[in-house]
PDB file of N, CA and C in Angstrom:
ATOM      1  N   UNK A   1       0.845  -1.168   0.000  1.00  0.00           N
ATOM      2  CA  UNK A   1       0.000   0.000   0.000  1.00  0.00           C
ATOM      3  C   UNK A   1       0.891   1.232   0.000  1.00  0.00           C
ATOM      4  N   UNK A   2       0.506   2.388  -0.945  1.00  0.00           N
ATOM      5  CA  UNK A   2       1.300   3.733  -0.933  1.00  0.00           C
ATOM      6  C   UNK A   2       0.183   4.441  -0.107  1.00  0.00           C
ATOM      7  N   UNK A   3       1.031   5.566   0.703  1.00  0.00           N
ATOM      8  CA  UNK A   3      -0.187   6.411   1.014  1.00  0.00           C
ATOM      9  C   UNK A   3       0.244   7.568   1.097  1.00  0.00           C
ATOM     10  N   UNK A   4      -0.168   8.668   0.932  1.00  0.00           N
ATOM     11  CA  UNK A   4       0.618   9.989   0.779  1.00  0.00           C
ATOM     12  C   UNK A   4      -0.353  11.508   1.850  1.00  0.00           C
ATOM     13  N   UNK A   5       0.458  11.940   2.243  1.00  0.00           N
ATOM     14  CA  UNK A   5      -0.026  13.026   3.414  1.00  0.00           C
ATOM     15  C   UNK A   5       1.071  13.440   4.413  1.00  0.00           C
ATOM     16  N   UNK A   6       0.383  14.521   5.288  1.00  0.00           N
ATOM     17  CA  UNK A   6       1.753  15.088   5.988  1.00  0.00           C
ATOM     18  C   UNK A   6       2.091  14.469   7.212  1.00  0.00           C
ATOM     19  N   UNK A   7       1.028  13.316   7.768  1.00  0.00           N
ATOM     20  CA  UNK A   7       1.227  12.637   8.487  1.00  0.00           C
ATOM     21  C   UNK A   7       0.893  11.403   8.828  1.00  0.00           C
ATOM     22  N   UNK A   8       1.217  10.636   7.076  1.00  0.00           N
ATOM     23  CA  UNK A   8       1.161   9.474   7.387  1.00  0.00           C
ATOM     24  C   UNK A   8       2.104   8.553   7.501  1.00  0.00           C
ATOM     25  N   UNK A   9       3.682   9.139   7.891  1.00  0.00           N
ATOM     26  CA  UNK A   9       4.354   8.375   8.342  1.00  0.00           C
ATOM     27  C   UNK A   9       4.646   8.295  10.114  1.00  0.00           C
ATOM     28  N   UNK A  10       3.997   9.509  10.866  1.00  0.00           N
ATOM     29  CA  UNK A  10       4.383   9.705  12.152  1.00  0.00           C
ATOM     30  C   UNK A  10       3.115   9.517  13.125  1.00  0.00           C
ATOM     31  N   UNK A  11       1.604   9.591  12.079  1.00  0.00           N
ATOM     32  CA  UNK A  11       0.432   9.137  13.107  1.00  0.00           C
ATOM     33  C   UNK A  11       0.108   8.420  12.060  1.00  0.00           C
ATOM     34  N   UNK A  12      -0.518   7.806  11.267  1.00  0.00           N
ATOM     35  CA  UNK A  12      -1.284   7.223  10.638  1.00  0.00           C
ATOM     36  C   UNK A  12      -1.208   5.912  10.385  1.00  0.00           C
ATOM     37  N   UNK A  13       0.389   5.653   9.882  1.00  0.00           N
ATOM     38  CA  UNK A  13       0.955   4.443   9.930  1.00  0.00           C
ATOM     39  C   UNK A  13       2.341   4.177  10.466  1.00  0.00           C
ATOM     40  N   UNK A  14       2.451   4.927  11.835  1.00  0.00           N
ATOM     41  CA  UNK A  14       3.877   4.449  12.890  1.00  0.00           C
ATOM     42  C   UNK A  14       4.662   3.529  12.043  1.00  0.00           C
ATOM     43  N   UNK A  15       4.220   2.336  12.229  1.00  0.00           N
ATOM     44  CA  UNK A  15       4.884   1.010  11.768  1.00  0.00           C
ATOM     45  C   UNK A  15       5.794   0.481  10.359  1.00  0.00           C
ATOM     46  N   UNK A  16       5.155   1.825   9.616  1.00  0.00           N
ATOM     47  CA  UNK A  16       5.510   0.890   8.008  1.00  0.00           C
ATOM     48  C   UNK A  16       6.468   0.897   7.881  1.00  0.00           C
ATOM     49  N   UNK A  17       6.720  -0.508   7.057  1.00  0.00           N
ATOM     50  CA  UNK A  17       8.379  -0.521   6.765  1.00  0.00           C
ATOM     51  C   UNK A  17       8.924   0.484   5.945  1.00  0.00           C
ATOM     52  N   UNK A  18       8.431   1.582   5.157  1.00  0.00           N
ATOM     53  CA  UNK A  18       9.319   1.944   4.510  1.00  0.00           C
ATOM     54  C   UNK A  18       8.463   3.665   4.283  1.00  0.00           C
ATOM     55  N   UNK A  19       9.207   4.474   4.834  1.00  0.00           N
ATOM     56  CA  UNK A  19       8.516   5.973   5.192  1.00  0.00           C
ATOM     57  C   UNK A  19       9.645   6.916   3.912  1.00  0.00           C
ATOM     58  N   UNK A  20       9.212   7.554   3.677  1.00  0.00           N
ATOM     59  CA  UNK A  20       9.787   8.654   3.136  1.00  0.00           C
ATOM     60  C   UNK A  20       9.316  10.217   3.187  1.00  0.00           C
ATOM     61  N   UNK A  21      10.116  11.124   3.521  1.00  0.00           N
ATOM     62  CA  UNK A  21       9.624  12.231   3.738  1.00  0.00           C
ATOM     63  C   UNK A  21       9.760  13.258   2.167  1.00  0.00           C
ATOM     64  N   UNK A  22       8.930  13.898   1.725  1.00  0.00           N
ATOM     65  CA  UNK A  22       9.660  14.415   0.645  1.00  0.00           C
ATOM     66  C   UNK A  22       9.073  15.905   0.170  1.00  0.00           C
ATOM     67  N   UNK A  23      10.482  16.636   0.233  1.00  0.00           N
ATOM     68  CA  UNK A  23      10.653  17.658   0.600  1.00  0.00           C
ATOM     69  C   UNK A  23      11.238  18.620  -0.861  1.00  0.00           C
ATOM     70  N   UNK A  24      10.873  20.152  -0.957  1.00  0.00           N
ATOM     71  CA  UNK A  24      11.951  21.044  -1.978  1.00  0.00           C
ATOM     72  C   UNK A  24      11.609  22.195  -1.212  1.00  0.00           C
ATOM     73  N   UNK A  25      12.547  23.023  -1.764  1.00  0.00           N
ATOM     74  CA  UNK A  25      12.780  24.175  -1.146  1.00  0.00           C
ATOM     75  C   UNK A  25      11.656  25.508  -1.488  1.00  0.00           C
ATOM     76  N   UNK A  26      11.461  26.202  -0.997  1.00  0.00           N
ATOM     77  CA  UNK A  26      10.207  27.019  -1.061  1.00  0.00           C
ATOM     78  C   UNK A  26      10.114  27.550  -2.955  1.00  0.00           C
ATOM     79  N   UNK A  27      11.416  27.991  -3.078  1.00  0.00           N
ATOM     80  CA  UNK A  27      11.049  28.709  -4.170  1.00  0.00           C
ATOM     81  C   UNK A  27      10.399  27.757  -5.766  1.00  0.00           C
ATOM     82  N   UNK A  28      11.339  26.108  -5.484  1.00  0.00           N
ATOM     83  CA  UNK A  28      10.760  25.412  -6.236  1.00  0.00           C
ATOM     84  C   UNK A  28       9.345  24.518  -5.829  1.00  0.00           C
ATOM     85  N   UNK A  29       9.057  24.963  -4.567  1.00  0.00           N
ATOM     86  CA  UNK A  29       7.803  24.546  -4.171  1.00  0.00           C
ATOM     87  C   UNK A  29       6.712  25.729  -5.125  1.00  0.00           C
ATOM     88  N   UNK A  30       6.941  26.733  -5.148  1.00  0.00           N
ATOM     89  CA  UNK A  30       6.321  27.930  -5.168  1.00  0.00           C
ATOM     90  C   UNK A  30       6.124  28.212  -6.830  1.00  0.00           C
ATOM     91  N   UNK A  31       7.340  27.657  -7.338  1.00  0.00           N
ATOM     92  CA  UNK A  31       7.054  27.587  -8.893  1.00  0.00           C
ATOM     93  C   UNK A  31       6.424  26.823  -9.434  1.00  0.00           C
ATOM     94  N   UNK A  32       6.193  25.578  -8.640  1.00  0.00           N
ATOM     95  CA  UNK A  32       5.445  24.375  -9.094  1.00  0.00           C
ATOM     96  C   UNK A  32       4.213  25.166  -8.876  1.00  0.00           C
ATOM     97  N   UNK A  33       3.364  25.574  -7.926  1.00  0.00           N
ATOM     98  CA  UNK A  33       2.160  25.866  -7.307  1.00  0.00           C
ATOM     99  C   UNK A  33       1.947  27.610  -8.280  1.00  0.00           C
ATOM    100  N   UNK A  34       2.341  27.928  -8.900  1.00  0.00           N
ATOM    101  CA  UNK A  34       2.480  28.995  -9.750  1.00  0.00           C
ATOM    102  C   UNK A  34       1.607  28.321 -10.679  1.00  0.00           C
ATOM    103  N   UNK A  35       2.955  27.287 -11.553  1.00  0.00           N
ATOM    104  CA  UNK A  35       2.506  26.642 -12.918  1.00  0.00           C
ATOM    105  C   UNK A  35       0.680  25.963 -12.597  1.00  0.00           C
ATOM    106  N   UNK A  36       0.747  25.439 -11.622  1.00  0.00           N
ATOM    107  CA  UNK A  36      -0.905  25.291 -11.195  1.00  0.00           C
ATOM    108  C   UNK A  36      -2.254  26.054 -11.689  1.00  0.00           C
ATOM    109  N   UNK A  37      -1.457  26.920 -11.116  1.00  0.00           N
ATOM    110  CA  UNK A  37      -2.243  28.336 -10.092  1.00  0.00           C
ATOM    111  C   UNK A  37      -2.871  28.595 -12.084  1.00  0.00           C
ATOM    112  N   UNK A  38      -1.662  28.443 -12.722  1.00  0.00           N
ATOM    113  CA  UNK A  38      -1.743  29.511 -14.341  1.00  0.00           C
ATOM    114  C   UNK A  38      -2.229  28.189 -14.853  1.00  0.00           C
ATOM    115  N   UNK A  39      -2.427  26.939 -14.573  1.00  0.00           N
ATOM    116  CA  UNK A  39      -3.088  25.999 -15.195  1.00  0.00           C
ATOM    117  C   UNK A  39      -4.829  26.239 -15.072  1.00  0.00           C
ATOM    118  N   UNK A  40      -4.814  26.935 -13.961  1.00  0.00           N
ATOM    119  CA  UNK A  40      -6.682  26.854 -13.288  1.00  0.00           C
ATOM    120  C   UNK A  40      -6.596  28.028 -13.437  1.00  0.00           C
ATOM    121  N   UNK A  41      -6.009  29.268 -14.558  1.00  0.00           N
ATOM    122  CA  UNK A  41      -6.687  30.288 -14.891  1.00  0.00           C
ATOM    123  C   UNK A  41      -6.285  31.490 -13.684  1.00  0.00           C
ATOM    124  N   UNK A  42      -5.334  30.804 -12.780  1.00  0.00           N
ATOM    125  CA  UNK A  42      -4.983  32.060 -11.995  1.00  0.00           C
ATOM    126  C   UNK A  42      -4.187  32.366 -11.975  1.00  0.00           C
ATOM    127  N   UNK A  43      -3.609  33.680 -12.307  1.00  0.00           N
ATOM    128  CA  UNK A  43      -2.621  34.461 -12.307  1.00  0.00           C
ATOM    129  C   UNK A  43      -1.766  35.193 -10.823  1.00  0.00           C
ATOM    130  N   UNK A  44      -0.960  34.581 -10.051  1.00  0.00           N
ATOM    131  CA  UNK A  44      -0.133  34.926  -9.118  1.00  0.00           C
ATOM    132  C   UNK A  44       1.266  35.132  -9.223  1.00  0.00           C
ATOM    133  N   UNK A  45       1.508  36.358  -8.961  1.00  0.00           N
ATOM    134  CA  UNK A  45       3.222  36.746  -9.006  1.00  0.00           C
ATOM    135  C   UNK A  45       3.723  35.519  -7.521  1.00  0.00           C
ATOM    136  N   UNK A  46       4.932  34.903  -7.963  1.00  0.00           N
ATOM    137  CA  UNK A  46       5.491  33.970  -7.342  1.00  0.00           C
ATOM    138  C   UNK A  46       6.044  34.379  -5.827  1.00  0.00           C
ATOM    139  N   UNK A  47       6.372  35.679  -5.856  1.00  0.00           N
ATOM    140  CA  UNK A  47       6.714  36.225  -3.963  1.00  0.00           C
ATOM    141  C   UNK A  47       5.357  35.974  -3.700  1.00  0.00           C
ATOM    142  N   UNK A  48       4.200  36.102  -4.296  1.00  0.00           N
ATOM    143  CA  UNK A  48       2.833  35.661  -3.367  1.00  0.00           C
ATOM    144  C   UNK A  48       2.423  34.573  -3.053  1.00  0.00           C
ATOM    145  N   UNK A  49       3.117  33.218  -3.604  1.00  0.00           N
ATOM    146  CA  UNK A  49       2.804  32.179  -4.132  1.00  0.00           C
ATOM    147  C   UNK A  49       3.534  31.522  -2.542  1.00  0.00           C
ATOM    148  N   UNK A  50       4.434  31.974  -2.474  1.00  0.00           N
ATOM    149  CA  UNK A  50       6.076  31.725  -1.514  1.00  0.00           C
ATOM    150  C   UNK A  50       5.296  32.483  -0.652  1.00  0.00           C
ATOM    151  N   UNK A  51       4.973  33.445  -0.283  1.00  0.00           N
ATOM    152  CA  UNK A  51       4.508  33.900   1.101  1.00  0.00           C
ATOM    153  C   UNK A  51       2.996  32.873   1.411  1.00  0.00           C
ATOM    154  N   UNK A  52       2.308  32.316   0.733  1.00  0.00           N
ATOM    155  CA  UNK A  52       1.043  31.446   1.202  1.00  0.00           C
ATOM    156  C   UNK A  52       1.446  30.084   1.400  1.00  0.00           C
ATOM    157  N   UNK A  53       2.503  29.378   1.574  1.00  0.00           N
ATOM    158  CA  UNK A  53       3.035  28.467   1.406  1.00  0.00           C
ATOM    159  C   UNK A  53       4.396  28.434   2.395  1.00  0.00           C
ATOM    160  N   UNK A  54       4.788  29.775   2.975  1.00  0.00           N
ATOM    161  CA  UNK A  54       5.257  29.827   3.818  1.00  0.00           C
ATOM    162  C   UNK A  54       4.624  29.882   4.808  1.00  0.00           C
ATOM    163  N   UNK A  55       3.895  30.417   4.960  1.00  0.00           N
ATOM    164  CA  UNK A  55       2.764  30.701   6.325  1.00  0.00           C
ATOM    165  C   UNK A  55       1.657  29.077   6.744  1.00  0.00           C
ATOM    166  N   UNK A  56       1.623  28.832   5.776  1.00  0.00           N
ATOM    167  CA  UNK A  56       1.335  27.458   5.179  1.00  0.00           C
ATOM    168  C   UNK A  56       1.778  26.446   6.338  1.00  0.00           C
ATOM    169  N   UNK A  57       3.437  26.373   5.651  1.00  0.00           N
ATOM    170  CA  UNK A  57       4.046  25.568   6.601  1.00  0.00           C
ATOM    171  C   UNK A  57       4.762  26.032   7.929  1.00  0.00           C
ATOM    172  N   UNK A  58       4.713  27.432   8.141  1.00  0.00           N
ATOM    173  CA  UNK A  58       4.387  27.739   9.764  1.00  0.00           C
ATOM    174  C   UNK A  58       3.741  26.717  10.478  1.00  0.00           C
ATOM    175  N   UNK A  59       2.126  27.562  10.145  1.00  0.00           N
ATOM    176  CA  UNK A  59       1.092  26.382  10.663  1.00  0.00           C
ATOM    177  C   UNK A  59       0.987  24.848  10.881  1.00  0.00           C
ATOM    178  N   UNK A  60       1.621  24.337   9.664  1.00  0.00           N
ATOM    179  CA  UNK A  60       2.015  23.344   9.715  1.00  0.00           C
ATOM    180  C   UNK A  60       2.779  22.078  10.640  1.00  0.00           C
ATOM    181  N   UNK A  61       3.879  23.035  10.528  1.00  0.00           N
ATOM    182  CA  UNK A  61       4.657  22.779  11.311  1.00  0.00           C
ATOM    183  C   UNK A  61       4.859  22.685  12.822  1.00  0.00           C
ATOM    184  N   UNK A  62       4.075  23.896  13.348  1.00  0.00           N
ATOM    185  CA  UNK A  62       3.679  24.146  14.746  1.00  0.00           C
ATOM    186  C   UNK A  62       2.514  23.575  15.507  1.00  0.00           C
ATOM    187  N   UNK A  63       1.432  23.162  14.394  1.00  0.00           N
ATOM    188  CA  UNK A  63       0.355  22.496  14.829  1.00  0.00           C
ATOM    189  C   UNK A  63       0.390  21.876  16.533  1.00  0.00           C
ATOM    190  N   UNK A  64      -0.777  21.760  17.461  1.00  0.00           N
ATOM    191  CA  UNK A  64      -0.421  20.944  17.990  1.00  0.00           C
ATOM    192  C   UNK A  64      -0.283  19.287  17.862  1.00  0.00           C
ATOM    193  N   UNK A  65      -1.259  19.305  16.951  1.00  0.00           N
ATOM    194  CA  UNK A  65      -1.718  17.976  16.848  1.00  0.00           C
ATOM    195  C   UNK A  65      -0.938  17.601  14.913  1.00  0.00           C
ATOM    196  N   UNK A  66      -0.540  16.454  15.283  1.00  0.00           N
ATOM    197  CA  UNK A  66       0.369  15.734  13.725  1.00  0.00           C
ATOM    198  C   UNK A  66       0.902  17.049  13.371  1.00  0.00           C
ATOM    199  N   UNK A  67       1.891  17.961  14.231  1.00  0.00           N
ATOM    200  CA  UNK A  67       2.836  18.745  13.443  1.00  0.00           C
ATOM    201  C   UNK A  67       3.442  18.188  12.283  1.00  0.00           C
ATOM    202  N   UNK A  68       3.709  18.881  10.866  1.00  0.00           N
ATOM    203  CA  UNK A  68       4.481  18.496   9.918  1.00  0.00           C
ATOM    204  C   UNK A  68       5.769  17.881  10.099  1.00  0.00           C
ATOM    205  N   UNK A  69       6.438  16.830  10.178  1.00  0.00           N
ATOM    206  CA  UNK A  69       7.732  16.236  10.753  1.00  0.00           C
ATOM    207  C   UNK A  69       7.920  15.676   9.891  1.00  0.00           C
ATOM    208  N   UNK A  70       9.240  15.294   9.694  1.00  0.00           N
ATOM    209  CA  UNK A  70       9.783  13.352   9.299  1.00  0.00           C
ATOM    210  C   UNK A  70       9.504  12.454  10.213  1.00  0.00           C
ATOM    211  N   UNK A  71       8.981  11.417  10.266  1.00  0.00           N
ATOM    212  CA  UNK A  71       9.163  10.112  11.355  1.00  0.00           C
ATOM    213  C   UNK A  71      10.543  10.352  11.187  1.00  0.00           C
ATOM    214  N   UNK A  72      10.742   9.611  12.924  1.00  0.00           N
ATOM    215  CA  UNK A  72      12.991   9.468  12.932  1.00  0.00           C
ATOM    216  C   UNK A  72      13.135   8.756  12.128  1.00  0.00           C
ATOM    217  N   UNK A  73      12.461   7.592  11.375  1.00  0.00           N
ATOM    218  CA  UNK A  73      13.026   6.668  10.195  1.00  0.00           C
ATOM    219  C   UNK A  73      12.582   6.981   8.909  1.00  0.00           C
ATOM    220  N   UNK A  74      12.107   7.576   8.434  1.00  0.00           N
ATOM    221  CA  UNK A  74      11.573   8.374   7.552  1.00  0.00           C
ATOM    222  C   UNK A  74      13.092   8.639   6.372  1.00  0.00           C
ATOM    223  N   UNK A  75      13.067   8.034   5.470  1.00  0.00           N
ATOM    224  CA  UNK A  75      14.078   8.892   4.353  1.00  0.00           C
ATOM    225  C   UNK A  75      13.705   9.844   3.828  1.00  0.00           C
ATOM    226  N   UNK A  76      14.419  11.593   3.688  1.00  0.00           N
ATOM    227  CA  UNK A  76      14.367  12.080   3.362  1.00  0.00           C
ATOM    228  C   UNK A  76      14.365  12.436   1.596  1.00  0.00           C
ATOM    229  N   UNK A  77      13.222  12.787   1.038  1.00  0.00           N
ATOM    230  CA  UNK A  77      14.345  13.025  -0.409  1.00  0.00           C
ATOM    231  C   UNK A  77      13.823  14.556  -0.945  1.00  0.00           C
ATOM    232  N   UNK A  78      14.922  15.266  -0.984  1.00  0.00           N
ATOM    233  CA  UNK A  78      14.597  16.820  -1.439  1.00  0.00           C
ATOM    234  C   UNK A  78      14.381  16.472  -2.989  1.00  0.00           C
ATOM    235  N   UNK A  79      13.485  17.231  -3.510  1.00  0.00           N
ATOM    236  CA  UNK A  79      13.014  16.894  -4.888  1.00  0.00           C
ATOM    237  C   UNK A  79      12.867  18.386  -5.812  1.00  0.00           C
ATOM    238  N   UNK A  80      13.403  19.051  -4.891  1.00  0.00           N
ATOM    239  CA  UNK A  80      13.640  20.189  -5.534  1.00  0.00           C
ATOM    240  C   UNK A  80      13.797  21.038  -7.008  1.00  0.00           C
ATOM    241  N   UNK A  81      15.309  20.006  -7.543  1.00  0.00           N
ATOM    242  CA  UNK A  81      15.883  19.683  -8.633  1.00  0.00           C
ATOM    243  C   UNK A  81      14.890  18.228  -9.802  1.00  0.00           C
ATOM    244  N   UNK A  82      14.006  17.443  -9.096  1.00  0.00           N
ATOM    245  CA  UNK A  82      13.995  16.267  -9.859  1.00  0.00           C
ATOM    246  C   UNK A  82      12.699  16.121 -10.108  1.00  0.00           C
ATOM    247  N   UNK A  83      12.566  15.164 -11.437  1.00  0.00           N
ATOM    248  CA  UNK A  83      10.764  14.811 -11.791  1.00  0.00           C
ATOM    249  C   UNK A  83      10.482  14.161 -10.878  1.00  0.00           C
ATOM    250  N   UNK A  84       9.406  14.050 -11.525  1.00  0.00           N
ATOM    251  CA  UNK A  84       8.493  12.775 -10.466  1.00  0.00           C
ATOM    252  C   UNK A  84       8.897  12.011 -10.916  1.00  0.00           C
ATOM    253  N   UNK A  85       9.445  11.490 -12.289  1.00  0.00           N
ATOM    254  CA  UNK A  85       9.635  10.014 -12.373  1.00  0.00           C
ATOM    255  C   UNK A  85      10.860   9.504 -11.643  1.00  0.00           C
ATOM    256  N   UNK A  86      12.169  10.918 -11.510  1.00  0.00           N
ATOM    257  CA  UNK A  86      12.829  10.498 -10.507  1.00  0.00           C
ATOM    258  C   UNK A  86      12.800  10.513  -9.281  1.00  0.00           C
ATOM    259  N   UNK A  87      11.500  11.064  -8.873  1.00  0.00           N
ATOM    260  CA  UNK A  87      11.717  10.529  -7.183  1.00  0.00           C
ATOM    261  C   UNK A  87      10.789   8.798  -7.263  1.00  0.00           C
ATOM    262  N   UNK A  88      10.175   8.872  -8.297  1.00  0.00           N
ATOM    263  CA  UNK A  88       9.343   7.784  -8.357  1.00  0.00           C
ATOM    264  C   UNK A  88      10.516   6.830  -8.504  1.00  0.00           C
ATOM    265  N   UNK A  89      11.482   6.614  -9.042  1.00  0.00           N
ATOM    266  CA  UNK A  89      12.501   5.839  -9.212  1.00  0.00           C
ATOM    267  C   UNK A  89      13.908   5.729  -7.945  1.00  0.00           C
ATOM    268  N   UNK A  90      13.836   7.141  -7.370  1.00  0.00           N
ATOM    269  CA  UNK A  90      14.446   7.194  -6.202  1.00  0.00           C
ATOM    270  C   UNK A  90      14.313   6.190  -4.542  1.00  0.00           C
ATOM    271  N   UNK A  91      12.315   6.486  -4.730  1.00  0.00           N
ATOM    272  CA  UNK A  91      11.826   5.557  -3.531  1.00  0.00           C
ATOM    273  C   UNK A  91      11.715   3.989  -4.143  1.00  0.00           C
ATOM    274  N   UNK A  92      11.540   3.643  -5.102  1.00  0.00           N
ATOM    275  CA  UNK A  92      11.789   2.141  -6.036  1.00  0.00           C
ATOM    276  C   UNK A  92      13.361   1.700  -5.560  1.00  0.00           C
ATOM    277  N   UNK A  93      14.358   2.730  -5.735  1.00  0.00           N
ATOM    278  CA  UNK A  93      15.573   1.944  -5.862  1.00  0.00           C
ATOM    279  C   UNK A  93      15.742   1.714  -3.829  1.00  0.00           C
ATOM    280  N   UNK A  94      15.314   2.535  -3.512  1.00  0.00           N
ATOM    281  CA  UNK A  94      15.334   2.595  -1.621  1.00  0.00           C
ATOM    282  C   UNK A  94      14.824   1.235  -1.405  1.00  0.00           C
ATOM    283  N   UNK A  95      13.648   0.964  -1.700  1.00  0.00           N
ATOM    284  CA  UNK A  95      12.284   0.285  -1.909  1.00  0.00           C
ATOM    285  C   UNK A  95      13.531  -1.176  -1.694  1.00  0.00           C
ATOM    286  N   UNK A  96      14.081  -0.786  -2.910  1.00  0.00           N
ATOM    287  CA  UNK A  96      14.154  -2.916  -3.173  1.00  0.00           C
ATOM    288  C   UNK A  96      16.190  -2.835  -2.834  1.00  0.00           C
ATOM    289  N   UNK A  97      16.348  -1.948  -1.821  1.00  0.00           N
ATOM    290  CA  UNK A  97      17.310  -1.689  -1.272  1.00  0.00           C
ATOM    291  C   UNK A  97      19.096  -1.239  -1.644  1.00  0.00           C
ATOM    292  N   UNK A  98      18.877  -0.649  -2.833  1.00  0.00           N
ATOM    293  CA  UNK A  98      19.884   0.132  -3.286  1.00  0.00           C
ATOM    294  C   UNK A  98      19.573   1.289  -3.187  1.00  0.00           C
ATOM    295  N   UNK A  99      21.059   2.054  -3.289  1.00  0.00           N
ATOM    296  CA  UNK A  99      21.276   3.518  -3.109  1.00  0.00           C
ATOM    297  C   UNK A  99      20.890   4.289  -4.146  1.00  0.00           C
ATOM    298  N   UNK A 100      20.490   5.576  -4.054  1.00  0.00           N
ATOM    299  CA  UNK A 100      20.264   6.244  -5.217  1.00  0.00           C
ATOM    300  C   UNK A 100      20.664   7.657  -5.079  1.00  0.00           C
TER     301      UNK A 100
END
């Protein structure tokens, strides 16, 4: 089973064998959510895009309840730089236990 959310490796499913956290940095978070934004007809300058998405993960993060975290076993993968098919190929090669 895949399951994807901000806390389904630290409340949802404690146990699973195989967690990944996955992460990019605001500004390529912010360009992705741009290209969106101009897919559904909305037009946002990108410092606005980055300030709702920062505040975002404030909240997030501070929550009391399922704050945004990594589980401690949780692999990280910044995806900043990469497609989806390479993180899709990143957690595959983790997956069946080589490095990537």
């Amino acid at each position: 089973m895949v399951t994807e959310g901000r806390d389904q490796g630290t409340v949802v499913f404690p146990h699973a064998e195989h967690k990944f956290f996955v992460k990019a940095d605001l500004e390529a978070r912010a360009r992705r959510r741009q290209r969106e934004l101009v897919h559904e007809g909305v037009n946002q300058p990108v410092h606005v895009v980055m300030d709702q998405l920062r505040q975002r993960d404030e909240r997030d993060e501070n929550r009391t309840h399922a704050p945004m975290k990594p589980a401690a076993n949780a692999e990280i993968i910044d995806t900043s730089n990469l497609t989806i098919a390479e993180v899709v190929d990143a957690m595959i090669h983790r997956v069946q236990g080589r490095n990537s």
